[in-house]
N, C-alpha and C. Protein backbone atom coordinates (compact mmCIF):
# COMPACT_ATOMS: atom_id res chain seq x y z
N UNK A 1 -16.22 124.86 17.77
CA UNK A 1 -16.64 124.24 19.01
C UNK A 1 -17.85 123.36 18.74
N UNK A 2 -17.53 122.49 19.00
CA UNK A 2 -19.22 120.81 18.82
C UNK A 2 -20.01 121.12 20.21
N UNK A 3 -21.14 120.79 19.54
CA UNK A 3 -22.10 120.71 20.59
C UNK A 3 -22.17 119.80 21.52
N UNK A 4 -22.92 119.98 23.11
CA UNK A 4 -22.35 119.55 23.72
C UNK A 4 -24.21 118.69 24.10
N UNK A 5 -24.10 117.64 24.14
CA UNK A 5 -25.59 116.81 24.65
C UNK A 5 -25.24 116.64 26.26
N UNK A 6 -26.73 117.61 26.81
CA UNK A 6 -26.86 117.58 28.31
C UNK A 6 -28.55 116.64 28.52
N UNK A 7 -28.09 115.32 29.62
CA UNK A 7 -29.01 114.33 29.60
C UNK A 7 -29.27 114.75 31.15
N UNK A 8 -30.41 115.04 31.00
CA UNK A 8 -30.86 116.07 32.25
C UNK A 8 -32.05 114.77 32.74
N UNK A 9 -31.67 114.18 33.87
CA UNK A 9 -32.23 113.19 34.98
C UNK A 9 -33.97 113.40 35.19
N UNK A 10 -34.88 113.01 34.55
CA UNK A 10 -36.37 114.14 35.22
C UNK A 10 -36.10 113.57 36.67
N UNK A 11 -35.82 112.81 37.46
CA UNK A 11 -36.00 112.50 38.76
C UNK A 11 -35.58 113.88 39.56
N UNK A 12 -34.47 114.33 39.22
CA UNK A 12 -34.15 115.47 39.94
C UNK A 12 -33.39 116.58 39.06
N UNK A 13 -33.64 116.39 38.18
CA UNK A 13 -33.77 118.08 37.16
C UNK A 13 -31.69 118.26 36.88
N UNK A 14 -31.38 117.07 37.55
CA UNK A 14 -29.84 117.57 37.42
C UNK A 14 -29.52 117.10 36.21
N UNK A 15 -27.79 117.55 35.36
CA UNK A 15 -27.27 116.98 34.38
C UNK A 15 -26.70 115.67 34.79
N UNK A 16 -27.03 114.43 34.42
CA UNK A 16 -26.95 113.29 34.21
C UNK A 16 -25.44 113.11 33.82
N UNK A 17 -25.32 113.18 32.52
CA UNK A 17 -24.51 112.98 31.23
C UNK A 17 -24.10 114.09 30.35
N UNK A 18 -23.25 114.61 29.99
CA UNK A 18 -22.60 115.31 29.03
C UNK A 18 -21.67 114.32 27.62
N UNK A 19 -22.22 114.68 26.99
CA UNK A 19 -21.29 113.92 25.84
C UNK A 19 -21.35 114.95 24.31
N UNK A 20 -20.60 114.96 23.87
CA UNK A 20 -20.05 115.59 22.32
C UNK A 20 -21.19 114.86 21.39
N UNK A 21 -21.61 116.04 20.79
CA UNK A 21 -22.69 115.42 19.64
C UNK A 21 -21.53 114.74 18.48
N UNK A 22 -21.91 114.04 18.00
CA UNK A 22 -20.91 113.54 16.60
C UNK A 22 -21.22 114.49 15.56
N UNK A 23 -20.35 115.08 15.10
CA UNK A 23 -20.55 116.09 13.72
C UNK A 23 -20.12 115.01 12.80
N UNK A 24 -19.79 115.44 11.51
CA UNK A 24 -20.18 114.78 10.32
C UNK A 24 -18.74 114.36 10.00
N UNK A 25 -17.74 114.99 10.53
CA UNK A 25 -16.09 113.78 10.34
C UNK A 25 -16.36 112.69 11.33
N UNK A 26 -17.30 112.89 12.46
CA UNK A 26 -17.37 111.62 13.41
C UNK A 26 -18.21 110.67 12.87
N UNK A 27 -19.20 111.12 12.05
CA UNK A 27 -20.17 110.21 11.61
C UNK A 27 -19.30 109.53 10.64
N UNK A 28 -18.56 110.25 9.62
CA UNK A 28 -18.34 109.66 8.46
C UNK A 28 -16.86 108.26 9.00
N UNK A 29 -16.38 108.27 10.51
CA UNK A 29 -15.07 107.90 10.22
C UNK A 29 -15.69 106.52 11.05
N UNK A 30 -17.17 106.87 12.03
CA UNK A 30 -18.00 105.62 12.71
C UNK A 30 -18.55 104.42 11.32
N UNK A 31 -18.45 105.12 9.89
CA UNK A 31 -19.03 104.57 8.87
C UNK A 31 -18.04 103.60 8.52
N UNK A 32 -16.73 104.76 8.11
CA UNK A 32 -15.30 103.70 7.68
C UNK A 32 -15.08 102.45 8.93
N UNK A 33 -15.03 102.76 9.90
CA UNK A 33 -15.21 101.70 11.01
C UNK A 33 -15.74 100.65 10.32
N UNK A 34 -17.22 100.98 10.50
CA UNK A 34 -17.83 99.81 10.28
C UNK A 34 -17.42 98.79 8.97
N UNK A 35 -17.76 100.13 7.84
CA UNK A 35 -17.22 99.20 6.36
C UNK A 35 -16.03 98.33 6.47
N UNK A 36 -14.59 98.96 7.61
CA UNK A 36 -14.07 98.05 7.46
C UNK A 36 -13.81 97.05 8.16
N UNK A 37 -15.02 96.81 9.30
CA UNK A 37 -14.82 95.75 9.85
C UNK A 37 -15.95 94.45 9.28
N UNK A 38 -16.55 95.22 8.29
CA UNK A 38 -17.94 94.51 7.71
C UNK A 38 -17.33 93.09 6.88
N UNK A 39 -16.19 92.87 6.31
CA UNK A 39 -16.30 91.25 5.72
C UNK A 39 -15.46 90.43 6.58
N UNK A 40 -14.74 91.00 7.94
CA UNK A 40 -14.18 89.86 8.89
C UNK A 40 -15.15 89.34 9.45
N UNK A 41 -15.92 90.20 9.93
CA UNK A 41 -17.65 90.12 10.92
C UNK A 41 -18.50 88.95 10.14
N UNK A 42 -18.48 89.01 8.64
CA UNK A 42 -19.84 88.61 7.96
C UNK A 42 -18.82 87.46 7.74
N UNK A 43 -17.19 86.75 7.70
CA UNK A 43 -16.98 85.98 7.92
C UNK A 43 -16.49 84.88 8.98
N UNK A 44 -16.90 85.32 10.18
CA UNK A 44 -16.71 84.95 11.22
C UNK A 44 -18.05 83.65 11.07
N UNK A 45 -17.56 82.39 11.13
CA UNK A 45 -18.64 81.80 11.56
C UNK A 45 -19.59 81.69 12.47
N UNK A 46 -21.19 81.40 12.28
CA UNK A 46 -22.29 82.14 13.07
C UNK A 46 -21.91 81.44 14.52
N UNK A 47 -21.07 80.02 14.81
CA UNK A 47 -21.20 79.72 16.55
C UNK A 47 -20.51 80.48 16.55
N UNK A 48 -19.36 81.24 15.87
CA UNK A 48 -18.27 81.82 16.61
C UNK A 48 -19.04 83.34 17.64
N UNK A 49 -19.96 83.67 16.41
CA UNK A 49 -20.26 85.24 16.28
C UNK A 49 -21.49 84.89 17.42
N UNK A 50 -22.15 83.94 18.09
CA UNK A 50 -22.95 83.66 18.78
C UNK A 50 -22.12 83.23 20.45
N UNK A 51 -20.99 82.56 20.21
CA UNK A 51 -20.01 82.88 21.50
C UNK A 51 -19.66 84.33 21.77
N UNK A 52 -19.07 84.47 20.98
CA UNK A 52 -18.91 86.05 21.30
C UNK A 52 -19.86 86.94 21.70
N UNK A 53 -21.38 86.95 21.05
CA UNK A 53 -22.52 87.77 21.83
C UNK A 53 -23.16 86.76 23.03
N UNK A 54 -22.91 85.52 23.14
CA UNK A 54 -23.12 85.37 24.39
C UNK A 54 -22.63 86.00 25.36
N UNK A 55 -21.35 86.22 25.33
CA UNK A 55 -20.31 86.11 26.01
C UNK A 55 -20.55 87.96 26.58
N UNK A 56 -20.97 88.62 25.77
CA UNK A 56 -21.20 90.28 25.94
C UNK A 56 -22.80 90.12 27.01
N UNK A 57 -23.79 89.51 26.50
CA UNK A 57 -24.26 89.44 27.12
C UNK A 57 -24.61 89.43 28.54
N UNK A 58 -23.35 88.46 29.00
CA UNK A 58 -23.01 87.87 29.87
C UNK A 58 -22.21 89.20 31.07
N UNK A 59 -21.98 89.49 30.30
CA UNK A 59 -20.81 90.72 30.93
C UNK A 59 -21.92 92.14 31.25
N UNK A 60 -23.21 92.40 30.23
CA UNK A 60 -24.36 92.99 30.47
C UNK A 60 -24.83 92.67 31.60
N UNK A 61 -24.82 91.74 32.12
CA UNK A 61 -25.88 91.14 32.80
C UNK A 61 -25.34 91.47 34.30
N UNK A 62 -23.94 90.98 34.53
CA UNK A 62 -23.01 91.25 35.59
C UNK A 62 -23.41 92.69 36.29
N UNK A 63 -23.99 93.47 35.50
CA UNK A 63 -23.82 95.15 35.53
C UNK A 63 -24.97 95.50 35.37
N UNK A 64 -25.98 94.77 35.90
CA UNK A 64 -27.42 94.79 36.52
C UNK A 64 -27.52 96.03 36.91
N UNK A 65 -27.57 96.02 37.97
CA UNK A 65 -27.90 96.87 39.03
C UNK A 65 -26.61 98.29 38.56
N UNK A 66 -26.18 98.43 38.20
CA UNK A 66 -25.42 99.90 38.07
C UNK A 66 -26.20 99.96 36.49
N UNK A 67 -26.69 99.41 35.72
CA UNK A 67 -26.89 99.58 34.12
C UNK A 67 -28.59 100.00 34.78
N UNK A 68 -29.22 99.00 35.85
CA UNK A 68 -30.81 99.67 36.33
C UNK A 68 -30.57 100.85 37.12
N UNK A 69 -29.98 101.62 37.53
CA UNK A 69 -29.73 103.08 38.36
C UNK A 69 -29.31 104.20 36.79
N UNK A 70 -28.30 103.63 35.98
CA UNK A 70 -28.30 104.41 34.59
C UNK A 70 -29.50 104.32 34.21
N UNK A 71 -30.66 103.43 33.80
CA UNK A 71 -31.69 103.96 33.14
C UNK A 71 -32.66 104.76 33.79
N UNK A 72 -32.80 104.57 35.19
CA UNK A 72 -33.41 105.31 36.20
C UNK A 72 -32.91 106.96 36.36
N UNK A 73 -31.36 107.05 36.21
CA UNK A 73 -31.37 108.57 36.05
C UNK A 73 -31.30 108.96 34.60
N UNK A 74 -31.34 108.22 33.61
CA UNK A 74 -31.71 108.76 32.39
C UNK A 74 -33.17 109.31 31.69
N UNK A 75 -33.66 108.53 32.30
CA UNK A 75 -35.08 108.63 31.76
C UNK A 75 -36.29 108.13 32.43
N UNK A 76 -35.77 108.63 33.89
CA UNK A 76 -37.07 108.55 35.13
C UNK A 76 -37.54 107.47 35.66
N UNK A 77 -37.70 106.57 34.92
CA UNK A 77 -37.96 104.88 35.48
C UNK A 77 -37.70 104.58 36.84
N UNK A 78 -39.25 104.31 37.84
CA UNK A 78 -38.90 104.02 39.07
C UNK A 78 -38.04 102.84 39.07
N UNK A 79 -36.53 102.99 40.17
CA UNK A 79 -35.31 102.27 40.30
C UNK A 79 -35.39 100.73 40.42
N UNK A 80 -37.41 100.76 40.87
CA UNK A 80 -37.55 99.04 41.58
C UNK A 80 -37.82 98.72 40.02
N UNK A 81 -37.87 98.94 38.97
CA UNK A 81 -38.47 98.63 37.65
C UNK A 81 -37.52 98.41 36.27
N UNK A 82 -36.29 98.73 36.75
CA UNK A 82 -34.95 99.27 35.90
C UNK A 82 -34.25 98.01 35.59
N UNK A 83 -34.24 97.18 36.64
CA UNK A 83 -33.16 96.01 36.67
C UNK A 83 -34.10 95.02 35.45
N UNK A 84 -35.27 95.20 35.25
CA UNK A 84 -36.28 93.94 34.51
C UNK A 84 -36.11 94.40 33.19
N UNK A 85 -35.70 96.01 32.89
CA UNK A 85 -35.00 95.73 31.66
C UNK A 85 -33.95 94.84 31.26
N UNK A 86 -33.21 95.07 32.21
CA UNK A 86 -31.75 94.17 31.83
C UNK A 86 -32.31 92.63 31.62
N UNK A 87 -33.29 92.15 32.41
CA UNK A 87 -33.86 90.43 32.69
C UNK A 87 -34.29 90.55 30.72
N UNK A 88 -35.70 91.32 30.65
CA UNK A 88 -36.09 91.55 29.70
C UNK A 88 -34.51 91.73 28.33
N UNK A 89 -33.76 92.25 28.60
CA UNK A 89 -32.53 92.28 27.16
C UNK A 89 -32.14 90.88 26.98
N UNK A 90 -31.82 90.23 28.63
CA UNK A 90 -31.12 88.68 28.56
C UNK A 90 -32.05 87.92 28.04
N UNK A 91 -33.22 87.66 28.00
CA UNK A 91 -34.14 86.71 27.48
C UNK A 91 -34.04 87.15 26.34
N UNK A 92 -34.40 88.30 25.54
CA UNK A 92 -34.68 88.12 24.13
C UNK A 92 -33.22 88.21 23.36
N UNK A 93 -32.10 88.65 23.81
CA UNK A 93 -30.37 88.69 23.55
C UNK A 93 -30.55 87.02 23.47
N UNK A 94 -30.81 86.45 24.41
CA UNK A 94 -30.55 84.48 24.60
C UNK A 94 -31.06 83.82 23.47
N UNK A 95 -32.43 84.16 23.57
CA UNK A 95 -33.69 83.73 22.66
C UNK A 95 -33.09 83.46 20.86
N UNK A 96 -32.45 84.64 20.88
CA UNK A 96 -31.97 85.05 19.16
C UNK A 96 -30.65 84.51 18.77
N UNK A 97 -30.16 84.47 20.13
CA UNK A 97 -29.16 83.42 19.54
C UNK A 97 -28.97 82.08 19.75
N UNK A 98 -29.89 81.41 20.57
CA UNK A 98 -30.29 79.81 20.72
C UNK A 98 -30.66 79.78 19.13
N UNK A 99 -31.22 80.83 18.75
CA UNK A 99 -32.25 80.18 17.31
C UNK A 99 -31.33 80.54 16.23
N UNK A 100 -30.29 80.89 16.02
CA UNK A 100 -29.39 81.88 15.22
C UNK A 100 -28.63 80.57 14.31
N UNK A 101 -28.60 79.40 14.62
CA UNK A 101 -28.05 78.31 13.87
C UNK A 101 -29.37 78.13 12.87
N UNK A 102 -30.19 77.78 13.51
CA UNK A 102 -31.34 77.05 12.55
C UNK A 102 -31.89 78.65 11.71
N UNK A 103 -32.30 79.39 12.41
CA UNK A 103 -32.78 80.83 11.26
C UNK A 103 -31.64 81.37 10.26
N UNK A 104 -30.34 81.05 10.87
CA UNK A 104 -29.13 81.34 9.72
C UNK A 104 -28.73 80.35 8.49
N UNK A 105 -29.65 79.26 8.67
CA UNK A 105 -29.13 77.66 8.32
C UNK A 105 -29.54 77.92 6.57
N UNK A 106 -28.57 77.37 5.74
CA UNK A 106 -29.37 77.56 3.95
C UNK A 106 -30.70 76.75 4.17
N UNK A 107 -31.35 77.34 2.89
CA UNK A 107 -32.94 76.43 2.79
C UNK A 107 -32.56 75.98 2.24
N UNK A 108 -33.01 74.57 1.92
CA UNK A 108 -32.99 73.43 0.59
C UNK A 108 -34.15 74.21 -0.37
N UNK A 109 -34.18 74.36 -1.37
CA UNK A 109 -35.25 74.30 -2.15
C UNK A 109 -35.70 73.37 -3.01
N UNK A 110 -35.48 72.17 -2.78
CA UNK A 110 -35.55 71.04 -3.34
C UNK A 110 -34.74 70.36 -4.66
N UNK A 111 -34.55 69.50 -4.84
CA UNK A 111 -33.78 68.75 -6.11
C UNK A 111 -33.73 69.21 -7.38
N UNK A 112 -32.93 69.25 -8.14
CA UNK A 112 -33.57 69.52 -9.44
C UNK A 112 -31.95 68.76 -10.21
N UNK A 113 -31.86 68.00 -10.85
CA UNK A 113 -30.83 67.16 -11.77
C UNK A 113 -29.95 68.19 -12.18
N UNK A 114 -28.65 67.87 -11.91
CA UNK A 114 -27.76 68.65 -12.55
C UNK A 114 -27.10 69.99 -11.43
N UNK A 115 -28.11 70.47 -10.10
CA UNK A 115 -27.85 71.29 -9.55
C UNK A 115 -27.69 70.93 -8.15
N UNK A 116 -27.11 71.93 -7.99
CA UNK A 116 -27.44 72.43 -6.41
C UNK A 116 -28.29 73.33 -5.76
N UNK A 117 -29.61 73.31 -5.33
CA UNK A 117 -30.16 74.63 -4.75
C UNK A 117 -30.41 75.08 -3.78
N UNK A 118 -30.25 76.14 -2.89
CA UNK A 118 -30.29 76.40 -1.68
C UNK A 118 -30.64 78.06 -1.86
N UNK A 119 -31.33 78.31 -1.09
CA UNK A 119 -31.37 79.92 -0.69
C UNK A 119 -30.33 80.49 0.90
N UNK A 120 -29.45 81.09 0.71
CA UNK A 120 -28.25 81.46 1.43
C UNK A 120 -28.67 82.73 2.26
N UNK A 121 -28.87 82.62 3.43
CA UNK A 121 -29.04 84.41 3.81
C UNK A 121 -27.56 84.75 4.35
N UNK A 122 -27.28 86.28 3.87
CA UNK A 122 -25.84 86.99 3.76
C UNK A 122 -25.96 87.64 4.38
N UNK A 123 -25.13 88.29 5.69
CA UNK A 123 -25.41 89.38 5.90
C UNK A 123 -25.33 90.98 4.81
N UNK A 124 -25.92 91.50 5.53
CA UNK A 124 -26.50 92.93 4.47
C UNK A 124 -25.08 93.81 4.55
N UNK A 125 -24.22 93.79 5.70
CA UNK A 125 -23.19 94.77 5.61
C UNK A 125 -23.36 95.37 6.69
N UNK A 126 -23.43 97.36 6.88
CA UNK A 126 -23.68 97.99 7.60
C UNK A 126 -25.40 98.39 8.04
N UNK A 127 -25.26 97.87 9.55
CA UNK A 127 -26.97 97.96 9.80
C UNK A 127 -27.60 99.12 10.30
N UNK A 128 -27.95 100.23 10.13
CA UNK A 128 -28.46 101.48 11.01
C UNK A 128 -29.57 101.06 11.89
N UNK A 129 -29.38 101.34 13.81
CA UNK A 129 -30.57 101.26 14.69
C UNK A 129 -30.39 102.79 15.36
N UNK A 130 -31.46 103.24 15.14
CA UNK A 130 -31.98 104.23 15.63
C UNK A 130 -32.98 103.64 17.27
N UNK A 131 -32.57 104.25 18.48
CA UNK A 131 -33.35 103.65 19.60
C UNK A 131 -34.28 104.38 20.07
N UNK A 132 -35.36 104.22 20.53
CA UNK A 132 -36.07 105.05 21.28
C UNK A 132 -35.83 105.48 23.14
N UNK A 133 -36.45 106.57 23.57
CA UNK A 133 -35.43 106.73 24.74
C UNK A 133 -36.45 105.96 26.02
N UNK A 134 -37.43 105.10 25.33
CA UNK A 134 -38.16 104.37 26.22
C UNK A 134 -38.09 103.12 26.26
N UNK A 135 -37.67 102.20 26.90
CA UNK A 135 -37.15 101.06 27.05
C UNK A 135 -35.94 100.76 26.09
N UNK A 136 -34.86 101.80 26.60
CA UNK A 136 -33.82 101.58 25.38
C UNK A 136 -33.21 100.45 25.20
N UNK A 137 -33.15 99.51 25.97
CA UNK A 137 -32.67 98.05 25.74
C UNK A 137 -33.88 97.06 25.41
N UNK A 138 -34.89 97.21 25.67
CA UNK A 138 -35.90 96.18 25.16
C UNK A 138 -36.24 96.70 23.86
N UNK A 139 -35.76 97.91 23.24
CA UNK A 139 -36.44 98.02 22.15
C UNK A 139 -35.00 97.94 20.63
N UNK A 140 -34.14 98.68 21.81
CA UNK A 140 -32.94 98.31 20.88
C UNK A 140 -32.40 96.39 20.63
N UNK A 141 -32.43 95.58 21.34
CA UNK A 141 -31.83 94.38 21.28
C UNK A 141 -32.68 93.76 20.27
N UNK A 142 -33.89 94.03 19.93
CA UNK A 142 -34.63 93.35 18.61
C UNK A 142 -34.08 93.72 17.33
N UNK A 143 -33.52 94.64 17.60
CA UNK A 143 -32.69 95.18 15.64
C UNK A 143 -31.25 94.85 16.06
N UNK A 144 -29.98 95.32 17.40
CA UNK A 144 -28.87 95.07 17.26
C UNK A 144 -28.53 93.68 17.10
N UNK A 145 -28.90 92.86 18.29
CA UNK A 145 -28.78 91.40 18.52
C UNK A 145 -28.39 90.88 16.99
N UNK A 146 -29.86 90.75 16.89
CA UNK A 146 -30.48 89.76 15.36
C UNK A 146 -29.34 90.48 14.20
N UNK A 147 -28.88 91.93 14.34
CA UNK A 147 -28.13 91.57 12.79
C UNK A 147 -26.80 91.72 13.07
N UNK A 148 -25.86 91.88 14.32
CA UNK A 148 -25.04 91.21 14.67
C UNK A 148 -24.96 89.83 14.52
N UNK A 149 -25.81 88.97 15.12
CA UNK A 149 -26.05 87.24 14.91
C UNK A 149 -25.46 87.09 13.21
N UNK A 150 -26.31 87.77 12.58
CA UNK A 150 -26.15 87.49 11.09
C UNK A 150 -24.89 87.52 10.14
N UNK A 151 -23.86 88.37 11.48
CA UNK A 151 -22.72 88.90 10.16
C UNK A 151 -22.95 90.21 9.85
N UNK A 152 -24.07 91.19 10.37
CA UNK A 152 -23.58 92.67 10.04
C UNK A 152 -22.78 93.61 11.04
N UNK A 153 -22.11 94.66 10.68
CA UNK A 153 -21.99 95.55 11.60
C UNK A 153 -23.41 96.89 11.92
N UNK A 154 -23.01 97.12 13.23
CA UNK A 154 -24.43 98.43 13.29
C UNK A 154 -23.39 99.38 13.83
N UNK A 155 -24.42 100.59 13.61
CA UNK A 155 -24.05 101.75 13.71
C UNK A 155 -25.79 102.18 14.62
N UNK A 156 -25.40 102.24 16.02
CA UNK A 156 -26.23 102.60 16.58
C UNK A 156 -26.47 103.53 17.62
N UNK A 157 -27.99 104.67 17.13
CA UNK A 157 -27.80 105.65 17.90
C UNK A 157 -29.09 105.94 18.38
N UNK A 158 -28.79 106.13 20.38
CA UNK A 158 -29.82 106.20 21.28
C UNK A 158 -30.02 107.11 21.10
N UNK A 159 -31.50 107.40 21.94
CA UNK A 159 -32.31 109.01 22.00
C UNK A 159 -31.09 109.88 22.77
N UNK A 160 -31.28 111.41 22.32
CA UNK A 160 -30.57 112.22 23.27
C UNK A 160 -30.39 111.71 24.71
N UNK A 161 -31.62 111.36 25.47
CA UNK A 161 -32.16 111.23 26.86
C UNK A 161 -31.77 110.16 27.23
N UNK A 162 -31.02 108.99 26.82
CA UNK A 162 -30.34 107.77 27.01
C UNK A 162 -28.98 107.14 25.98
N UNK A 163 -27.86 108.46 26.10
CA UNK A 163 -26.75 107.92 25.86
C UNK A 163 -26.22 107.05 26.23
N UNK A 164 -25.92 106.84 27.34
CA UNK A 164 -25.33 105.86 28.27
C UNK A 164 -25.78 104.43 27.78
N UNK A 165 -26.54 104.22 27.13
CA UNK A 165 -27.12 102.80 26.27
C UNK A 165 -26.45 102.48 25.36
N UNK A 166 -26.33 103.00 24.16
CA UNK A 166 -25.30 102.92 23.36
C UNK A 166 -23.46 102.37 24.08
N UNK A 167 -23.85 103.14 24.59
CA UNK A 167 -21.79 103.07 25.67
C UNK A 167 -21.92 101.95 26.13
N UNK A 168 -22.68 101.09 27.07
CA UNK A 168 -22.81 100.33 27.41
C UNK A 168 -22.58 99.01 26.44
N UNK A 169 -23.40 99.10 25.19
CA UNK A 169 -23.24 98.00 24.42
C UNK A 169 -21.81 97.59 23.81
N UNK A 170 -21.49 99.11 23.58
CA UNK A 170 -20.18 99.53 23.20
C UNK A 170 -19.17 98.83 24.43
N UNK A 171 -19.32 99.14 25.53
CA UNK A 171 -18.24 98.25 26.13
C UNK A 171 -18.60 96.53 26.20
N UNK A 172 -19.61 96.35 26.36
CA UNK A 172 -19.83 94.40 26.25
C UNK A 172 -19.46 94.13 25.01
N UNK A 173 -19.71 94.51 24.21
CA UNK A 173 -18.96 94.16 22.81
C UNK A 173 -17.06 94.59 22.36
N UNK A 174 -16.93 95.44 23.21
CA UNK A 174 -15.34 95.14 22.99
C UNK A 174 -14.59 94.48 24.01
């Protein structure tokens, strides 16, 4: 029998959320996932991979107000204060990928007879984000965003006290 994660609301002491902890065949098969979606991803060209997280974004954003009442019963946040996370994810989600052509772009490193030189950034592969359960979207979108943009896959996991964050990204992205 797996353990069972109870996300207990502080607003009113009730269970929130129930979800299955991942034991270690779940971890290991979230890994194969990733590995094997890691060289379609890292070859997807960057406008493509920047439409596409617009486009999740976009679908985040729609889901304002039910995504600001989830962080409010997750982790206490008065309800008038919840929705400016989501404002706060869209600006810096936007921000990283307006800039995601030119910060992804090769460097020249200047001339040299006979060559070609450039410094190439690759994506790394599989990215681990660990979130904190306090501003789980303003603190998570600075590590997922940026190495999605790049061509990696992540493997990312919220505090006990804000599952529902993770799920969320999980559905704008599929």
């Amino acid at each position: 029998m797996s353990e069972t994660l109870k996300t207990v609301s502080p607003g009113d002491g009730a269970v929130y959320a129930e979800r299955p902890v991942a034991g270690p065949a779940e971890i290991d098969q979230a890994l194969a996932a990733a590995k094997q979606a890691e060289a379609a991803w890292a070859a997807t060209p960057v406008a493509e991979r920047v439409a596409i997280l617009s486009r999740a974004v976009d679908l985040f954003v729609a889901e304002k107000a039910a995504i600001g009442e989830e962080i409010t019963r997750q982790m206490g946040r008065p309800i008038s204060q919840s929705p400016g996370e989501v404002a706060g994810f869209e600006e810096r989600a936007r921000h990283m990928l307006d800039i995601a052509a030119e910060s992804l772009a090769d460097i020249d490193v200047g001339a040299k007879d006979g060559f070609t030189r450039f410094i190439r950034r690759a994506p790394l592969g599989t990215v681990a984000v660990i979130a904190p359960w306090n501003f789980p979207y303003l603190t998570s979108v600075n590590a997922v965003w940026p190495a999605l943009t790049a061509g990696n896959c992540v493997i990312l996991k919220h505090s006990h006290q804000t599952p529902i964050c993770a799920e969320r990204y999980q559905q704008v992205l599929d």
